[in-house]
N, C-alpha and C. Protein backbone atom coordinates (compact mmCIF):
# COMPACT_ATOMS: atom_id res chain seq x y z
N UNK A 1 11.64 -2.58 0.15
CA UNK A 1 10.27 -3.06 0.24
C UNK A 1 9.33 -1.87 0.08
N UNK A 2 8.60 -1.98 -0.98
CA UNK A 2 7.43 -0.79 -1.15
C UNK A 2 6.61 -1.10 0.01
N UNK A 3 5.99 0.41 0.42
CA UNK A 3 5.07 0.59 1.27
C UNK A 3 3.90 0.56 0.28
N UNK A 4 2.55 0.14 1.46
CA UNK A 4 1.27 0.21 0.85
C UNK A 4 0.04 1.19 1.78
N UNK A 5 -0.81 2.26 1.11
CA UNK A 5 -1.06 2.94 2.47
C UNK A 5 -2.71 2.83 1.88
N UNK A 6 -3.64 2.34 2.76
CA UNK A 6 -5.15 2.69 2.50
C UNK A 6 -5.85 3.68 3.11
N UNK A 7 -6.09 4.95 2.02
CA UNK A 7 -7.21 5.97 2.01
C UNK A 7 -8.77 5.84 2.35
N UNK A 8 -9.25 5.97 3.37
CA UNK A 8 -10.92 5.62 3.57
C UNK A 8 -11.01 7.09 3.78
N UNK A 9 -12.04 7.37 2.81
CA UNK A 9 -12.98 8.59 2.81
C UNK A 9 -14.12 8.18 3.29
N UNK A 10 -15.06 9.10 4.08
CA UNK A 10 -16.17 9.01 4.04
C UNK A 10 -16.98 10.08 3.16
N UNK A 11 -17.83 10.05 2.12
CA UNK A 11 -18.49 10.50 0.89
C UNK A 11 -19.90 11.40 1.21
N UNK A 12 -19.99 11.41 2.82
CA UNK A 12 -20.63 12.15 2.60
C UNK A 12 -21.11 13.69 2.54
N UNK A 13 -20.10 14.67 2.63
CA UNK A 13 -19.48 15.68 2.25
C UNK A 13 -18.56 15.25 1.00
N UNK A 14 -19.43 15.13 -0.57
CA UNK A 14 -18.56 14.56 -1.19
C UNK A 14 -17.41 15.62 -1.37
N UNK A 15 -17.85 17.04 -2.09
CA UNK A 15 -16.62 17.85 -2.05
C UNK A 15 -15.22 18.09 -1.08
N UNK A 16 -15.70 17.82 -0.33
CA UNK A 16 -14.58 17.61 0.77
C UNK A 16 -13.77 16.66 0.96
N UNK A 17 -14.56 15.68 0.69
CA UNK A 17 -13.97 13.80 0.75
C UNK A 17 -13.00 14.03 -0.60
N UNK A 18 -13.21 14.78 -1.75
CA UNK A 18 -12.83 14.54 -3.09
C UNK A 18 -11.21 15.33 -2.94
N UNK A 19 -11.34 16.67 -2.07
CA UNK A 19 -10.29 17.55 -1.84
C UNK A 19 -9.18 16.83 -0.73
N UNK A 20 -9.69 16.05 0.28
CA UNK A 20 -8.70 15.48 1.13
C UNK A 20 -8.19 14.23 0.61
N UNK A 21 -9.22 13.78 -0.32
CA UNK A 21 -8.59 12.45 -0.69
C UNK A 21 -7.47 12.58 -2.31
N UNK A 22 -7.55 13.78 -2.35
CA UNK A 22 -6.34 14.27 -3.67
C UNK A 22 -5.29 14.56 -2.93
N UNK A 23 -5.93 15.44 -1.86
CA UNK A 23 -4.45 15.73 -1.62
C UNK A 23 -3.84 15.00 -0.88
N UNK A 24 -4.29 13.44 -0.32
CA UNK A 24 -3.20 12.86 0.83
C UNK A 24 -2.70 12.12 -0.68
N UNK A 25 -3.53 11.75 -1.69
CA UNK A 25 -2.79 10.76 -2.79
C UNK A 25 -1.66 11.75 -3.44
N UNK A 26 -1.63 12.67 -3.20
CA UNK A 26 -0.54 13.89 -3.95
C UNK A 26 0.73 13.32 -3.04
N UNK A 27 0.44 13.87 -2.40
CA UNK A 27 1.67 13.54 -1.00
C UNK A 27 2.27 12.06 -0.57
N UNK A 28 1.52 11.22 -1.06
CA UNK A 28 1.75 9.45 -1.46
C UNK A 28 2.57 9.67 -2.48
N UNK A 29 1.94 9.98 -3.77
CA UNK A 29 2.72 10.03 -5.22
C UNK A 29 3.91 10.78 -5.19
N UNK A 30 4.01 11.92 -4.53
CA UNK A 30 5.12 12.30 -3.98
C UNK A 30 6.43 11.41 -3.52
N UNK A 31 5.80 10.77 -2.44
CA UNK A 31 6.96 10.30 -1.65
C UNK A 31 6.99 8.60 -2.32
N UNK A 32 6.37 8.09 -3.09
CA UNK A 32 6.33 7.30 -4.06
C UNK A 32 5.83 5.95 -3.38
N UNK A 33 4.77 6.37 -2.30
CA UNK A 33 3.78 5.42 -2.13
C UNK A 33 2.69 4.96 -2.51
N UNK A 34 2.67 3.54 -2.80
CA UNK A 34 1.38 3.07 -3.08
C UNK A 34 0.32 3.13 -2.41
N UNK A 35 -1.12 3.62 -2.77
CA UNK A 35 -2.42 3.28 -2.43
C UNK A 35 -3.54 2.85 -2.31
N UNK A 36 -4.23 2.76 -2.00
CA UNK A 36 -5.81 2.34 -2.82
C UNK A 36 -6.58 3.22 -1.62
N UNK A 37 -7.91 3.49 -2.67
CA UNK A 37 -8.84 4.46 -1.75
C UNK A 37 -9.91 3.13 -1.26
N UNK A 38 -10.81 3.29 -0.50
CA UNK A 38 -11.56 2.77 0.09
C UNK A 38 -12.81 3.79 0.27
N UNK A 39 -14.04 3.70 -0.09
CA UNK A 39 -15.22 4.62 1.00
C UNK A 39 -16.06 4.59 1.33
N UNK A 40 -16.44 4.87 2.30
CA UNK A 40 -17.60 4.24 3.53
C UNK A 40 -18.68 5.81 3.24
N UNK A 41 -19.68 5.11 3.70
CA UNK A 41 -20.99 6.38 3.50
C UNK A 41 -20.68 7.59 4.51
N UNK A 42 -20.60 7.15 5.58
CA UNK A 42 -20.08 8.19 6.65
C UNK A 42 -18.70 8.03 7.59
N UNK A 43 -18.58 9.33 8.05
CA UNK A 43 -17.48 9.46 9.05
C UNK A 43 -17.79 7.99 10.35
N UNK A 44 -18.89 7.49 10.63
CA UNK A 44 -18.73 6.84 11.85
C UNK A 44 -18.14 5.30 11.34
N UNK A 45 -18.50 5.01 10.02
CA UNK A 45 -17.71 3.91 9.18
C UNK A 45 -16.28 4.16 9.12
N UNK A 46 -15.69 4.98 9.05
CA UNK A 46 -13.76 4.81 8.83
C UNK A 46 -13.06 4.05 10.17
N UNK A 47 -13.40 4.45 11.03
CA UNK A 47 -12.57 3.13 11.72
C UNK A 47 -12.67 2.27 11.73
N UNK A 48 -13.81 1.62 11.46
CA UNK A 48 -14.32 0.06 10.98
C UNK A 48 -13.79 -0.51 10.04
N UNK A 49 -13.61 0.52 9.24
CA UNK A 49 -13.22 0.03 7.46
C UNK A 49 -11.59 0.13 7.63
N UNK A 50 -11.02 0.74 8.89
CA UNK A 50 -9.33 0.55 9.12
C UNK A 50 -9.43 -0.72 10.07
N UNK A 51 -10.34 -0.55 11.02
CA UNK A 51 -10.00 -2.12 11.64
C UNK A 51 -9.85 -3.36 10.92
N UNK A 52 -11.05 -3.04 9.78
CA UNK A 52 -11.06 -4.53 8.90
C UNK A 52 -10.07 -4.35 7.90
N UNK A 53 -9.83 -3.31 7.61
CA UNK A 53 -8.13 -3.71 6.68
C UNK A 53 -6.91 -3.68 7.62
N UNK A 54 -6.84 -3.34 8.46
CA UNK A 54 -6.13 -3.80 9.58
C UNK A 54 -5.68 -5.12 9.65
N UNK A 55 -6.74 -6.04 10.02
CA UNK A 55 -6.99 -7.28 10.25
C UNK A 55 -6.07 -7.97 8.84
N UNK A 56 -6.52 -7.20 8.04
CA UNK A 56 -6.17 -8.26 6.74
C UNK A 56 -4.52 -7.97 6.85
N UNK A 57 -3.96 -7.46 7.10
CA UNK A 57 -2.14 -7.21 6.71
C UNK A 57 -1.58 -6.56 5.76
N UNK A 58 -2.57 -6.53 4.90
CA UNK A 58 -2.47 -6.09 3.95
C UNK A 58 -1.69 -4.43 3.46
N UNK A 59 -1.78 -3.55 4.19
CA UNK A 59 -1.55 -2.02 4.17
C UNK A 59 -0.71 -1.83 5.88
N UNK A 60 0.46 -0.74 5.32
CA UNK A 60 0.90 -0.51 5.90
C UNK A 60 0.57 1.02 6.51
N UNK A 61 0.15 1.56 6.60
CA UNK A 61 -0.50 2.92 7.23
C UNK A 61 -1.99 2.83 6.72
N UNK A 62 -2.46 3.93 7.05
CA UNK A 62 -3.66 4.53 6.76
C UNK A 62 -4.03 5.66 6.96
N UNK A 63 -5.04 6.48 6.09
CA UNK A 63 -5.38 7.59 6.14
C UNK A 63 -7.23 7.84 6.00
């Protein structure tokens, strides 16, 4: 059974958001997990945006 893992950046430090969000998808593609990114305007949005994909079943981790 493939795993599924959802990436939420928050964008507003985009350079930063752009560097962490390569390198956790490096380390996915690596270990030959699927992803999708997600991104919220700020840091106080990412747990919200994991609770509500949470909710859905959809993804099995998160980052």
């Amino acid at each position: 059974m493939s795993k599924k893992v959802l990436i939420v950046e928050a964008r507003f430090y985009e350079d930063m958001a752009d560097a962490l969000a390569e390198g956790a998808a490096a380390v996915l593609d690596a270990a030959g997990v699927a992803y999708e990114r997600a991104s919220v305007p700020g840091v106080l949005e990412v747990p919200v945006a994991i609770k509500y994909a949470a909710e859905s079943n959809a993804y099995d981790g998160y980052v």
